[in-house]
Protein backbone atom coordinates (compact mmCIF):
# COMPACT_ATOMS: atom_id res chain seq x y z
CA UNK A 1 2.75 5.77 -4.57
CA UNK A 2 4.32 7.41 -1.32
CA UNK A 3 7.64 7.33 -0.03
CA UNK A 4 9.23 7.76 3.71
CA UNK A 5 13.02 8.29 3.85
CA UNK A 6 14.56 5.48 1.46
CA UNK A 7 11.33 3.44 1.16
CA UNK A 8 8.76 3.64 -1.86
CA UNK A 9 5.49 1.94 -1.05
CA UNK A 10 3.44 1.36 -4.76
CA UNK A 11 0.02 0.10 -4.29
CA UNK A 12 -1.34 -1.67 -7.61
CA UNK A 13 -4.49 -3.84 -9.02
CA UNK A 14 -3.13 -7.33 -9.56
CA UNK A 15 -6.41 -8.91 -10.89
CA UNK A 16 -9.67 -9.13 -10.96
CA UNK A 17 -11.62 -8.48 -7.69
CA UNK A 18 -13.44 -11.37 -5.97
CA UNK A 19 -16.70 -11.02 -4.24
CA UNK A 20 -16.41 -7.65 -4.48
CA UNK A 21 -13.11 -6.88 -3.02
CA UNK A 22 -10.48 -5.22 -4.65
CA UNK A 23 -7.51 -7.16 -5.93
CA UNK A 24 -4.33 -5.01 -5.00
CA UNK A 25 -0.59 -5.82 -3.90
CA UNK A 26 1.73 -3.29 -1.87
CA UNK A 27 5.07 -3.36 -3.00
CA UNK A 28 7.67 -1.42 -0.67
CA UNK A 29 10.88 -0.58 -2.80
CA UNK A 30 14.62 0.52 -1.10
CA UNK A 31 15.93 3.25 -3.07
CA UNK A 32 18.72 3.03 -1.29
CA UNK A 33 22.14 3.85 -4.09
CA UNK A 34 19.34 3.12 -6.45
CA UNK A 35 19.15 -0.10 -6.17
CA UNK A 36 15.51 -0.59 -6.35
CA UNK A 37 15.58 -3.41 -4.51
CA UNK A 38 11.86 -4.95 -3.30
CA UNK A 39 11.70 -5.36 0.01
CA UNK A 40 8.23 -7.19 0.22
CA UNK A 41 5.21 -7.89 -2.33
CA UNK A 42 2.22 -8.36 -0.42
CA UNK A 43 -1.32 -7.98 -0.41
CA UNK A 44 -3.06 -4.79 0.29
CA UNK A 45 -6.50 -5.09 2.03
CA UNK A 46 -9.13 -2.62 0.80
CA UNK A 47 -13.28 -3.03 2.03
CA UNK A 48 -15.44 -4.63 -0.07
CA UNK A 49 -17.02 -2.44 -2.89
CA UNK A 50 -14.49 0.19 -2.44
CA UNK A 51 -11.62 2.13 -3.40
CA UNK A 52 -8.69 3.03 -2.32
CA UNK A 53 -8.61 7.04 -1.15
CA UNK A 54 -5.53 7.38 0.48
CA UNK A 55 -2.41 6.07 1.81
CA UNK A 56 1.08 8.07 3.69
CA UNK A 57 3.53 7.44 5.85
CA UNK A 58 3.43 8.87 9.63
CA UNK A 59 6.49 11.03 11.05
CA UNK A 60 7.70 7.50 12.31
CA UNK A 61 7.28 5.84 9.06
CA UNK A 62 4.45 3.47 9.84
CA UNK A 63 2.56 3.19 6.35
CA UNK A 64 -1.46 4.17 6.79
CA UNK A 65 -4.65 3.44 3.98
CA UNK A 66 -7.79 5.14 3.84
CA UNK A 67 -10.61 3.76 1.80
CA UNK A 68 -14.37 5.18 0.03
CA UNK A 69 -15.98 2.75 2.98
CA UNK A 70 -14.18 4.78 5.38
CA UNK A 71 -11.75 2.45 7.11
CA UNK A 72 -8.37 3.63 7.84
CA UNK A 73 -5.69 0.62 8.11
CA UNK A 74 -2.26 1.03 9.78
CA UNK A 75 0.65 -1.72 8.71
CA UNK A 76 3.62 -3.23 10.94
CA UNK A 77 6.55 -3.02 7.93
């Protein structure tokens, strides 16, 4: 989990992996008046074989994963 202003971003397993890669979703919640509203539920792309290491928010709120292969992924939210 990691948060940015009035965004939550969860990353969980949703299943099994296949071929190796990880099964995960990214959820991005708006705590906003605590509404807990979900914004999106999407998948999450880890490498094959790997886990997941890290994952933040820039100053400008653009959400950021780091995995055990090495690759760092930036999303467009």
């Amino acid at each position: 989990m990691v948060g940015y202003e009035s965004l939550l971003a969860v990353v969980y397993h949703s299943g099994p992996g296949i071929f190796g890669f990880p099964q995960m979703r990214l959820k991005m919640i708006n705590m906003v008046n605590r509404d807990y509203r979900v914004l999106f539920d999407i998948e999450f792309p880890v490498s094959r074989d790997s886990n997941l290491i890290w994952m933040g928010f820039s100053e400008e709120g653009q959400l950021f994963s780091f995995d055990s292969e090495g690759v760092m992924r930036a999303f467009a939210i």
